[in-house]
PDB file of N, CA and C in Angstrom:
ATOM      1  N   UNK A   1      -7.124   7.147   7.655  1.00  0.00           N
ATOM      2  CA  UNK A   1      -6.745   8.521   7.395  1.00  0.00           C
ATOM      3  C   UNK A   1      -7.239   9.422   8.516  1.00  0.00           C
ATOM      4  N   UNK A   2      -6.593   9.032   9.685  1.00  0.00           N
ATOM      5  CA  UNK A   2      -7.319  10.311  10.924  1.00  0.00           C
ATOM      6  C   UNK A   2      -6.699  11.400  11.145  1.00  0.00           C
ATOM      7  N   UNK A   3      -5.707  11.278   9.630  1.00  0.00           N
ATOM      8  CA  UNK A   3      -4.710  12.896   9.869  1.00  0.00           C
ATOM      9  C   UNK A   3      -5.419  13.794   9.098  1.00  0.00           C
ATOM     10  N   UNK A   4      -6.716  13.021   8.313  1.00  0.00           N
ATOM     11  CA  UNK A   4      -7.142  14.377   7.321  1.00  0.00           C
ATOM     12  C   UNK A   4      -8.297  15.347   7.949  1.00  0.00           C
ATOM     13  N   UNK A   5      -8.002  16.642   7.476  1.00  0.00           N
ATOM     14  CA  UNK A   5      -8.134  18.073   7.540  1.00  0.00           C
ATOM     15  C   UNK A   5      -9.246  18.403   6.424  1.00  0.00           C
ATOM     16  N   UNK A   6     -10.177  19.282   6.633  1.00  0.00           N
ATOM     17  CA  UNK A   6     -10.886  19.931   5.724  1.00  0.00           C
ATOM     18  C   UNK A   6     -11.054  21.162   5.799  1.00  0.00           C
ATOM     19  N   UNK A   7     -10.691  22.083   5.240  1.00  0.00           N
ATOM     20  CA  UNK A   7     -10.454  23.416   4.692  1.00  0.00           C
ATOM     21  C   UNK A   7     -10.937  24.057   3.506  1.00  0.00           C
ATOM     22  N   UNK A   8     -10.731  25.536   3.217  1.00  0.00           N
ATOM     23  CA  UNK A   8     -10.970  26.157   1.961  1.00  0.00           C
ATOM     24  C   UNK A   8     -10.021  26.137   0.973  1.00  0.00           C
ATOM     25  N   UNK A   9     -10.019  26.012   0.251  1.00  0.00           N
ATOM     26  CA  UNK A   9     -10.107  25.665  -1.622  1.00  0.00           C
ATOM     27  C   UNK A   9      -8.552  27.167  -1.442  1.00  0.00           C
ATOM     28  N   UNK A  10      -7.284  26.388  -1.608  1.00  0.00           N
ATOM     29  CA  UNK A  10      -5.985  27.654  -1.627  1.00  0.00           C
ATOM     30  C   UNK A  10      -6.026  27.864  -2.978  1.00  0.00           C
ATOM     31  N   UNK A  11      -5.698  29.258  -2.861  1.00  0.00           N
ATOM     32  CA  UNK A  11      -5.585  29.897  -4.505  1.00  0.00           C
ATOM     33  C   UNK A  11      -3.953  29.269  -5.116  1.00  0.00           C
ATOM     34  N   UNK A  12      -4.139  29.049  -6.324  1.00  0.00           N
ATOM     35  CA  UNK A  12      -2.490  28.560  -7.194  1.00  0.00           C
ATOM     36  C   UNK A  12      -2.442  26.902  -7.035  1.00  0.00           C
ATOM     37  N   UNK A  13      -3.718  26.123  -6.789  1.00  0.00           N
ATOM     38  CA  UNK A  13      -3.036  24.883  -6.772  1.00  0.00           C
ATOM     39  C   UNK A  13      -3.569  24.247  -8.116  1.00  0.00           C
ATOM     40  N   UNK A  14      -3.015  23.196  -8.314  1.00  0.00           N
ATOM     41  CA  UNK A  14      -2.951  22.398  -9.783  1.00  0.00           C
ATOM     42  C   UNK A  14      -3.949  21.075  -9.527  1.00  0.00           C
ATOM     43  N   UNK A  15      -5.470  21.506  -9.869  1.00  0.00           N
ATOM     44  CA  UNK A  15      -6.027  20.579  -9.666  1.00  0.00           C
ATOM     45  C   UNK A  15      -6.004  19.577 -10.915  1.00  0.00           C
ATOM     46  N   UNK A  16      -6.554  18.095 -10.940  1.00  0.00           N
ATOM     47  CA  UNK A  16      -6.770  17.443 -11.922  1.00  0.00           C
ATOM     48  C   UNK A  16      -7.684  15.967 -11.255  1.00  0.00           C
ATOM     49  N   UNK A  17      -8.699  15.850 -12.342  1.00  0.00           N
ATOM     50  CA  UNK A  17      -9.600  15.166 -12.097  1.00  0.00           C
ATOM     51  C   UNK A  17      -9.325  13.720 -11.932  1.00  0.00           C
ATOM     52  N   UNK A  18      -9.224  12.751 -11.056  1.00  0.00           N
ATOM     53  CA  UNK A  18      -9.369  11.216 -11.037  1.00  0.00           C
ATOM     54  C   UNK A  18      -9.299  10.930 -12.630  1.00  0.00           C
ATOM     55  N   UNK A  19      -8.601   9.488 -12.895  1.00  0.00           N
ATOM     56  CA  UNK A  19      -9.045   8.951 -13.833  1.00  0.00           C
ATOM     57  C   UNK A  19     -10.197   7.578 -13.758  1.00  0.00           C
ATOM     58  N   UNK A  20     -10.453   7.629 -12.483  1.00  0.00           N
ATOM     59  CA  UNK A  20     -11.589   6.613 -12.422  1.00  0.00           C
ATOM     60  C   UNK A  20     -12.900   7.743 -12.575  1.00  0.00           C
ATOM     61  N   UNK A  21     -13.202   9.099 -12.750  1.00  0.00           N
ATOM     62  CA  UNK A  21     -14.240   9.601 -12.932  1.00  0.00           C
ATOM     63  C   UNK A  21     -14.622   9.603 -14.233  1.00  0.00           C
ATOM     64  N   UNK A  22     -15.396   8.985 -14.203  1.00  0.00           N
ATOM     65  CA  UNK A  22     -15.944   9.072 -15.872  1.00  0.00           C
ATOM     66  C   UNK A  22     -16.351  10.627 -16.246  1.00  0.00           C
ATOM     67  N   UNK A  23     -16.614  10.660 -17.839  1.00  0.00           N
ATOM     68  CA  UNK A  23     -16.292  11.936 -18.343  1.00  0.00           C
ATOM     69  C   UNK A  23     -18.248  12.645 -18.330  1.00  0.00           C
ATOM     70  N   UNK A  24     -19.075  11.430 -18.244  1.00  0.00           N
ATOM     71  CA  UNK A  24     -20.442  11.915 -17.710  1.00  0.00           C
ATOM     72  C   UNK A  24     -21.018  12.429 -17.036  1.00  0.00           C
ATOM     73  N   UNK A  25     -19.572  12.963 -15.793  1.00  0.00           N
ATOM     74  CA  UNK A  25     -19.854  13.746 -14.757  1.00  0.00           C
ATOM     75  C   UNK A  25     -20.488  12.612 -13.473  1.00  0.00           C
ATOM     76  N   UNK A  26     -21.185  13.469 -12.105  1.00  0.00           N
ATOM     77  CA  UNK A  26     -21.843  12.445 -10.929  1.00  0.00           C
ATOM     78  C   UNK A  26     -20.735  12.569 -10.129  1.00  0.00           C
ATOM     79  N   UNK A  27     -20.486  11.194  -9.671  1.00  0.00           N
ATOM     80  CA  UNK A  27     -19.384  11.473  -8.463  1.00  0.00           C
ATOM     81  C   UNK A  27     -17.856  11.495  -9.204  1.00  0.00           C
ATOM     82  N   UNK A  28     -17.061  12.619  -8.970  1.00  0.00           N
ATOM     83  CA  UNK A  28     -15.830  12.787  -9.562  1.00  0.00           C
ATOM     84  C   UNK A  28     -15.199  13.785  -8.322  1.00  0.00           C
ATOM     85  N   UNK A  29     -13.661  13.252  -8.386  1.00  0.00           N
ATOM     86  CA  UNK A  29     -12.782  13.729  -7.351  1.00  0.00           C
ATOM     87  C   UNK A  29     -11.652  14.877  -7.937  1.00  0.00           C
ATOM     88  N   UNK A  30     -11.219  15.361  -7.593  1.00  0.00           N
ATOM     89  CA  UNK A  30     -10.339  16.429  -7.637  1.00  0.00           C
ATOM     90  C   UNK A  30      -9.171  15.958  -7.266  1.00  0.00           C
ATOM     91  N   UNK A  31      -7.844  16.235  -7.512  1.00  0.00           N
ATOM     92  CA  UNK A  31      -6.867  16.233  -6.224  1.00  0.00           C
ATOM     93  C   UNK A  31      -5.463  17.078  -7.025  1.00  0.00           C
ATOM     94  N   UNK A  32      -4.862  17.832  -6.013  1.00  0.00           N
ATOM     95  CA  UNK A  32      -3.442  18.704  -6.008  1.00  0.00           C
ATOM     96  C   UNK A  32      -2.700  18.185  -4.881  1.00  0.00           C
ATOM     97  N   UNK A  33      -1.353  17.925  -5.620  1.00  0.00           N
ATOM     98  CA  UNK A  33      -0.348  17.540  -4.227  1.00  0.00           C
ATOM     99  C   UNK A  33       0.188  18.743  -4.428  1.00  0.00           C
ATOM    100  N   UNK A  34       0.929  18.815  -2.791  1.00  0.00           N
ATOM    101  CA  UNK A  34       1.598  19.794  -2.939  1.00  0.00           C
ATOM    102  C   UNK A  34       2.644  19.230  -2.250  1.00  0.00           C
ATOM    103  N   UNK A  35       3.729  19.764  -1.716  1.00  0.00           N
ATOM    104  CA  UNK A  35       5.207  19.223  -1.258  1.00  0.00           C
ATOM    105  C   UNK A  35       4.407  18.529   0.193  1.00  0.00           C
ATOM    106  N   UNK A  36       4.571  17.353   0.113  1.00  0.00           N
ATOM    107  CA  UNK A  36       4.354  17.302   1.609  1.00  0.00           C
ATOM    108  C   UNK A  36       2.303  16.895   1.766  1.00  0.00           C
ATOM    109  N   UNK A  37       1.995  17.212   0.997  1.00  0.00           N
ATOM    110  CA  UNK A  37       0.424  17.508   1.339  1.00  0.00           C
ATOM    111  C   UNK A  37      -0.155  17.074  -0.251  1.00  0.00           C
ATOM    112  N   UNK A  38      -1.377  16.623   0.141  1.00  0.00           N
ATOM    113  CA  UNK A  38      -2.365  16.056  -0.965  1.00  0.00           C
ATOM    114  C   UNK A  38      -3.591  16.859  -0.959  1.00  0.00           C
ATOM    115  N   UNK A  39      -4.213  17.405  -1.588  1.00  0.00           N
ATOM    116  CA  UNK A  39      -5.528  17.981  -1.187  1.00  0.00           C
ATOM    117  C   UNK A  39      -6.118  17.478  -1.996  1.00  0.00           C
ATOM    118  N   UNK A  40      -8.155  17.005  -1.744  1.00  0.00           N
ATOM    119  CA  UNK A  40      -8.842  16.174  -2.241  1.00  0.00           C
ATOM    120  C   UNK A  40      -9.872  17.287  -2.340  1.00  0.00           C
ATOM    121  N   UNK A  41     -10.994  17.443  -3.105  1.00  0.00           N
ATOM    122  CA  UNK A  41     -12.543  18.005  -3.729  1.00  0.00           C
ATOM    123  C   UNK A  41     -13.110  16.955  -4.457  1.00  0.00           C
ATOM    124  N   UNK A  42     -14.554  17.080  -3.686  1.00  0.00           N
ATOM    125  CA  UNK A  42     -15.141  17.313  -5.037  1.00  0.00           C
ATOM    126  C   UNK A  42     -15.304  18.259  -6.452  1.00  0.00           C
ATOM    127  N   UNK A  43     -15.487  17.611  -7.571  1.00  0.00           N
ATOM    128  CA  UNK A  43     -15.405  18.408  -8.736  1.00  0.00           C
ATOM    129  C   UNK A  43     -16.781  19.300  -8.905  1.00  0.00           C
ATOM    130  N   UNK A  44     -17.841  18.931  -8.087  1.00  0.00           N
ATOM    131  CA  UNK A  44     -19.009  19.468  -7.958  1.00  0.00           C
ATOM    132  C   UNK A  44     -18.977  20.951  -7.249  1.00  0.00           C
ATOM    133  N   UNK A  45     -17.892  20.887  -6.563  1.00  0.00           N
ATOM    134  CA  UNK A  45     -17.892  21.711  -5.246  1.00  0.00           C
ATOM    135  C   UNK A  45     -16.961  22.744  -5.441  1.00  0.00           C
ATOM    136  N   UNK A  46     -16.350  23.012  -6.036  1.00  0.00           N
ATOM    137  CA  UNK A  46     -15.338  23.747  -6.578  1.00  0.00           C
ATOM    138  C   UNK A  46     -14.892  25.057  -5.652  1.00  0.00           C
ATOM    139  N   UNK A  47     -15.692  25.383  -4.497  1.00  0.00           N
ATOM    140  CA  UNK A  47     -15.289  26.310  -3.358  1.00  0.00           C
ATOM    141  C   UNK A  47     -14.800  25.457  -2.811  1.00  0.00           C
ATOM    142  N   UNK A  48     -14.939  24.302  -2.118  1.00  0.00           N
ATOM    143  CA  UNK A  48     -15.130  23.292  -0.857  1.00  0.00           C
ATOM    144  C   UNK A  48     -15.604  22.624  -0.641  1.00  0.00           C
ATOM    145  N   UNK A  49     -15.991  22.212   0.844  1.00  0.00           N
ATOM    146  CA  UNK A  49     -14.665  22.141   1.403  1.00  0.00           C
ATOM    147  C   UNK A  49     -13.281  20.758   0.350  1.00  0.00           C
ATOM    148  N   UNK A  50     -12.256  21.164   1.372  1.00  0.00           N
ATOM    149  CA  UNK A  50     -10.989  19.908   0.297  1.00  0.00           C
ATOM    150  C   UNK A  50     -10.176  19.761   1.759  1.00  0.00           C
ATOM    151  N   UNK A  51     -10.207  18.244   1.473  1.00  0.00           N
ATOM    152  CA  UNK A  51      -9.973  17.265   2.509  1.00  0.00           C
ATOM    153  C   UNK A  51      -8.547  17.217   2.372  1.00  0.00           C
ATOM    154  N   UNK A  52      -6.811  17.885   2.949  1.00  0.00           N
ATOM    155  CA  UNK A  52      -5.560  17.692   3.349  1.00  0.00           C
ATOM    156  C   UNK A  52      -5.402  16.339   3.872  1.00  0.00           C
ATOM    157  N   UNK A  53      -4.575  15.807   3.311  1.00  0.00           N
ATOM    158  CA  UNK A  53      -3.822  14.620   3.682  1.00  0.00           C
ATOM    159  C   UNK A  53      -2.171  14.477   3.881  1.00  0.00           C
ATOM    160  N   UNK A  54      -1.478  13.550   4.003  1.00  0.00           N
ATOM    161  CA  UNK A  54      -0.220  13.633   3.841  1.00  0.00           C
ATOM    162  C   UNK A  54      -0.033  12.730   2.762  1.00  0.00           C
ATOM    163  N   UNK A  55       1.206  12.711   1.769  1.00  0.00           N
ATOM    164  CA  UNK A  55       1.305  11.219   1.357  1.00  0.00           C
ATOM    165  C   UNK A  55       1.289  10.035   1.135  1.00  0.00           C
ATOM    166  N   UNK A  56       1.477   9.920   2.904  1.00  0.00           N
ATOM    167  CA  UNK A  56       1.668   8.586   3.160  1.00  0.00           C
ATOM    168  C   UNK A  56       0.017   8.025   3.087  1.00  0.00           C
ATOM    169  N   UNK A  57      -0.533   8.786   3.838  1.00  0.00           N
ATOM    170  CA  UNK A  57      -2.279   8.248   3.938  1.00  0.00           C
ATOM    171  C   UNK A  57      -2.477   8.462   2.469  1.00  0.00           C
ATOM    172  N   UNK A  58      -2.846   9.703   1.700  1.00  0.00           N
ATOM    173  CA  UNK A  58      -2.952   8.967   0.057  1.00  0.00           C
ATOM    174  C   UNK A  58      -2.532   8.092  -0.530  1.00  0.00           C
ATOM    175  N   UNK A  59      -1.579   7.557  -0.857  1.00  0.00           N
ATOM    176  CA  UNK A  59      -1.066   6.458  -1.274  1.00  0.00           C
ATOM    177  C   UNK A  59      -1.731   5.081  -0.463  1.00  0.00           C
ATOM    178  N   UNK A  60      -2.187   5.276   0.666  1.00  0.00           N
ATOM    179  CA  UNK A  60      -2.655   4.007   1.498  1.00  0.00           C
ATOM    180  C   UNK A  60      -4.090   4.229   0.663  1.00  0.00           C
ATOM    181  N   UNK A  61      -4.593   5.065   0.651  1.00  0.00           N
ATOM    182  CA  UNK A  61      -5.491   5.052   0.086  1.00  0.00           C
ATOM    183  C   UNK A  61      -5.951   4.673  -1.070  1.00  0.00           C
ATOM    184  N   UNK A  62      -5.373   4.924  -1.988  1.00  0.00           N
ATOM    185  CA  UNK A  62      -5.254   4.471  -3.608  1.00  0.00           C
ATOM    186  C   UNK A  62      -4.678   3.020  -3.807  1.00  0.00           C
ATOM    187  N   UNK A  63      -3.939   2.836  -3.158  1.00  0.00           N
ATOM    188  CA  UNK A  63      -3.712   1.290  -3.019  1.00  0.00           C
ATOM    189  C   UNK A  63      -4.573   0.607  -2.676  1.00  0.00           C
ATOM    190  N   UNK A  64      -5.332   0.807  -1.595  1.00  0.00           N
ATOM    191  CA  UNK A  64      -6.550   0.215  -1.295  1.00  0.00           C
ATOM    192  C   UNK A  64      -7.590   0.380  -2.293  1.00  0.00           C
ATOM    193  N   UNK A  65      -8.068   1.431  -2.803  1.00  0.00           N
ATOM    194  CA  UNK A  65      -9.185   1.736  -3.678  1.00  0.00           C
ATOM    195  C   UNK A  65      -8.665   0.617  -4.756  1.00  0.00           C
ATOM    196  N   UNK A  66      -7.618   0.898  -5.738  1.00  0.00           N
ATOM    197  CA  UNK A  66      -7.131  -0.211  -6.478  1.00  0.00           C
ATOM    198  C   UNK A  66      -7.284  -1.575  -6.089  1.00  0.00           C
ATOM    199  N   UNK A  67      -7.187  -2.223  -5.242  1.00  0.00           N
ATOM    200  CA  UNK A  67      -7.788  -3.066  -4.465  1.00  0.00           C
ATOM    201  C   UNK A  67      -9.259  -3.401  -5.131  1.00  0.00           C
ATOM    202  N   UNK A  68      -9.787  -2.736  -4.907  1.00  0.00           N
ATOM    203  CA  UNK A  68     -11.142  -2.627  -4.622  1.00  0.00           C
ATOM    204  C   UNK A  68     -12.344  -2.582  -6.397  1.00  0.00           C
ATOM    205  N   UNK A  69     -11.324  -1.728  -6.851  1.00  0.00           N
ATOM    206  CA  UNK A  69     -11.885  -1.861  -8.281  1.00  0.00           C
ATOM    207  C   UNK A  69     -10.951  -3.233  -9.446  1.00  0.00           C
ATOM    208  N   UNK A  70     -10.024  -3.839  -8.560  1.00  0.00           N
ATOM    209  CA  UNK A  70      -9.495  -4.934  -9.472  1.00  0.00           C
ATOM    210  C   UNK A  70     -10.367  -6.058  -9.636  1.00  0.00           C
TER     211      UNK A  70
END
């Protein structure tokens, strides 16, 4: 993923929490797609920063993570 970007937290996006984050809280991820674009947080962090991606690298990503927890 050497296309991703880290920036401030855009107002109007539709966040929703991982379902691999358990509900005990600790490490838990954030993420809003938007047309074209993925944006990642932490749920801890709720200003920032949130890591921009494109599709294509999310999906490489989650495929792999899946990978990884099978």
């Amino acid at each position: 993923m050497s296309n991703a970007v880290t920036s401030p937290v855009q107002p109007g996006l539709a966040w929703f929490r991982s379902s691999y984050s358990g509900a005990e809280g600790g490490q838990c991820v954030e993420v809003a797609a938007t047309p074209g674009t993925v944006h990642v947080r932490d749920s801890k962090r709720l200003g920032g920063p949130v890591m921009t991606v494109g599709p294509d690298a999310w999906a490489g990503f989650v495929e792999l993570a899946a990978d990884h927890t099978a």
